[in-house]
C-alpha atoms as a PDB file:
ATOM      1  CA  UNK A   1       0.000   0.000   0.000  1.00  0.00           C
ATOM      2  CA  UNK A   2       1.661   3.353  -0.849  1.00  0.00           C
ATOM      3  CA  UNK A   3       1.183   6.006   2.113  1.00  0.00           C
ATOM      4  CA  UNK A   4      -0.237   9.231   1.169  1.00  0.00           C
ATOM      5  CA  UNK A   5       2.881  11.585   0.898  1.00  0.00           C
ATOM      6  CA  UNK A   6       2.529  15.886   1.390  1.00  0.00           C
ATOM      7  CA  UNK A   7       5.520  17.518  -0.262  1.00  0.00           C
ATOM      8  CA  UNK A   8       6.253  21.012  -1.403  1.00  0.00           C
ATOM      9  CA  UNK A   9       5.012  20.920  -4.858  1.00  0.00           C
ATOM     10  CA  UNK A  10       6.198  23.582  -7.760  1.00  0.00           C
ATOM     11  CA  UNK A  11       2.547  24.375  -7.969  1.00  0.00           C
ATOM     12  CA  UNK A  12       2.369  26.073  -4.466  1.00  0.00           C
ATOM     13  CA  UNK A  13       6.001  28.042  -4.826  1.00  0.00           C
ATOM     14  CA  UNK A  14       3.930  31.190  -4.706  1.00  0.00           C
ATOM     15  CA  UNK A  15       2.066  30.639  -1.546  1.00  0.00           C
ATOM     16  CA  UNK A  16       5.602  30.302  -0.592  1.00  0.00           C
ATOM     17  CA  UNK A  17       6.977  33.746  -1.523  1.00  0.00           C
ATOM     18  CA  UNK A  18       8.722  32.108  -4.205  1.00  0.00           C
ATOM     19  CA  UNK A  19       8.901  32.462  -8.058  1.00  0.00           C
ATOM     20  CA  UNK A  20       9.496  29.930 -10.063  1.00  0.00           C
ATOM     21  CA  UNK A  21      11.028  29.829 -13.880  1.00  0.00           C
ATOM     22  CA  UNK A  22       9.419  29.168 -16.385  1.00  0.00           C
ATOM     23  CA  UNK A  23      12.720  26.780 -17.467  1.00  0.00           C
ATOM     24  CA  UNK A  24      11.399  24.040 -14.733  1.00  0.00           C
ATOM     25  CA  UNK A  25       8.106  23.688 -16.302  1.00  0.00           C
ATOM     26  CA  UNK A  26       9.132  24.004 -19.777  1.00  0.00           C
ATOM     27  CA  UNK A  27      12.174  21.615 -19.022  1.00  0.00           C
ATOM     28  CA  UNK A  28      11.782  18.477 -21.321  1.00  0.00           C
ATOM     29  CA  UNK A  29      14.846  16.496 -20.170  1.00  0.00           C
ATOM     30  CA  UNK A  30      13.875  14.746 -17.350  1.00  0.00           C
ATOM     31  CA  UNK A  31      12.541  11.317 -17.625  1.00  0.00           C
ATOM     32  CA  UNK A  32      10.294  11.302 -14.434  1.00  0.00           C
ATOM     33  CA  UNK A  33       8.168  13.792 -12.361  1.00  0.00           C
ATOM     34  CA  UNK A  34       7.509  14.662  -9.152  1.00  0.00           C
ATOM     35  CA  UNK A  35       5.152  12.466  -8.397  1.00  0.00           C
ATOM     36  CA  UNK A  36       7.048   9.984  -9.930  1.00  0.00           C
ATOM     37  CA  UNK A  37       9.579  11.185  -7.099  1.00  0.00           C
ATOM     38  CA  UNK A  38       6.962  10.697  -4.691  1.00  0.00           C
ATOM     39  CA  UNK A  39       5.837   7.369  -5.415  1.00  0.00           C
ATOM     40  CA  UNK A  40       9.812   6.263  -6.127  1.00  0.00           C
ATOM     41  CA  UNK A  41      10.491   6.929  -2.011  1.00  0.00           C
ATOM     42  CA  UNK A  42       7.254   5.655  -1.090  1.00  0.00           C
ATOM     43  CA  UNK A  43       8.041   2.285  -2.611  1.00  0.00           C
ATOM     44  CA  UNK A  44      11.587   1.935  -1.014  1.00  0.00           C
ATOM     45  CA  UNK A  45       9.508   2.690   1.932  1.00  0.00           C
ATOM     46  CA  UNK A  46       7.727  -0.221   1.593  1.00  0.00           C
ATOM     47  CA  UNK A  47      10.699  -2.382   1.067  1.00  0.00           C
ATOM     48  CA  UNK A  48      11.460  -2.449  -2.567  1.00  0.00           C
ATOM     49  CA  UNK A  49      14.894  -2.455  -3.974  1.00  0.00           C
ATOM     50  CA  UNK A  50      16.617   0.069  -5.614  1.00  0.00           C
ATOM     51  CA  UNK A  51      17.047  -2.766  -8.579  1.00  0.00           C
ATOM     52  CA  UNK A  52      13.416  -3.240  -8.559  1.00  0.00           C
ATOM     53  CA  UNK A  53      12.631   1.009  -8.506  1.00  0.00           C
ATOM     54  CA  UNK A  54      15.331   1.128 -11.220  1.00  0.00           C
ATOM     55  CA  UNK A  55      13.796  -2.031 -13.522  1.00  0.00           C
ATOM     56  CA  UNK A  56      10.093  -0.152 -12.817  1.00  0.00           C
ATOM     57  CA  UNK A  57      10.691   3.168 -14.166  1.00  0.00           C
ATOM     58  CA  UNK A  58      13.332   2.437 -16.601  1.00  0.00           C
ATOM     59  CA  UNK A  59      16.058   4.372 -14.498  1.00  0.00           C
ATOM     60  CA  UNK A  60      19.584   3.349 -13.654  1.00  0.00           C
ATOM     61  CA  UNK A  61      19.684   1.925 -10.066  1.00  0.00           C
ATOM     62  CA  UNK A  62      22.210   4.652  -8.999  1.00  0.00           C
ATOM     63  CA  UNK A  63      19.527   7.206  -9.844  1.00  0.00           C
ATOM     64  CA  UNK A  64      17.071   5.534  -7.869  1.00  0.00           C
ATOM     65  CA  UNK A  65      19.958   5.820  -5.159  1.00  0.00           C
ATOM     66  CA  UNK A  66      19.814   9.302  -5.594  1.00  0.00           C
ATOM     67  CA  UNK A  67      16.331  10.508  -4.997  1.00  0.00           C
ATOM     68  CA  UNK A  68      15.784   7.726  -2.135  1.00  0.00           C
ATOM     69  CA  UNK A  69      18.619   9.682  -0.074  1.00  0.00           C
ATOM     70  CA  UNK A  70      17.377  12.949  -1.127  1.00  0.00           C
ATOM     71  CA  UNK A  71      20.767  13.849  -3.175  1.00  0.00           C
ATOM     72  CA  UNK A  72      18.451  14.745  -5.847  1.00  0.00           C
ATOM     73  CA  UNK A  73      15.152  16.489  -6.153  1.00  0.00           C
ATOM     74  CA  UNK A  74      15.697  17.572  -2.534  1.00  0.00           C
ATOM     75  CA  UNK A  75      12.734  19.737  -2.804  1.00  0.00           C
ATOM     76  CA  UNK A  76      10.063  17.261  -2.316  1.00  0.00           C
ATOM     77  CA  UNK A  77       9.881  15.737   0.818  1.00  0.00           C
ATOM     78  CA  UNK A  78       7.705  12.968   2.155  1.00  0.00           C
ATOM     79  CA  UNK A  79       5.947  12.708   5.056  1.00  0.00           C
ATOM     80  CA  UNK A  80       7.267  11.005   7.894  1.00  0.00           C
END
């Protein structure tokens, strides 16, 4: 079962006194999202391996390393 995560999303950056670019949004690189993100630690939560993340969403398992310790996409946290 995936827990229900709360995270600082791009769409309420205002609300925090914050601007955002338009480069984020229009930024067509990236291969996932943020809920992608979301679900990605909510999965190693559960006890998934990175292997398994990786295999799921066609990333490389040191990616998956990444976001799980929050060395990428540091903005969105989950709730604890």
């Amino acid at each position: 079962m995936v827990r229900e995560c709360s995270f600082r999303s791009l769409d309420n950056y205002e609300t925090m006194g914050k601007e955002m670019s338009n480069y984020w949004q229009n930024h067509n690189h990236r291969k996932i999202d943020p809920n992608d993100v979301m679900l990605i630690k909510a999965l190693r939560q559960e006890g998934l391996t990175l292997t398994e993340i990786a295999e799921k969403f066609e990333l490389t398992k040191s990616h998956v390393s990444k976001i799980v310790n929050n060395k990428t996409w540091k903005h969105l946290e989950t709730a604890t």
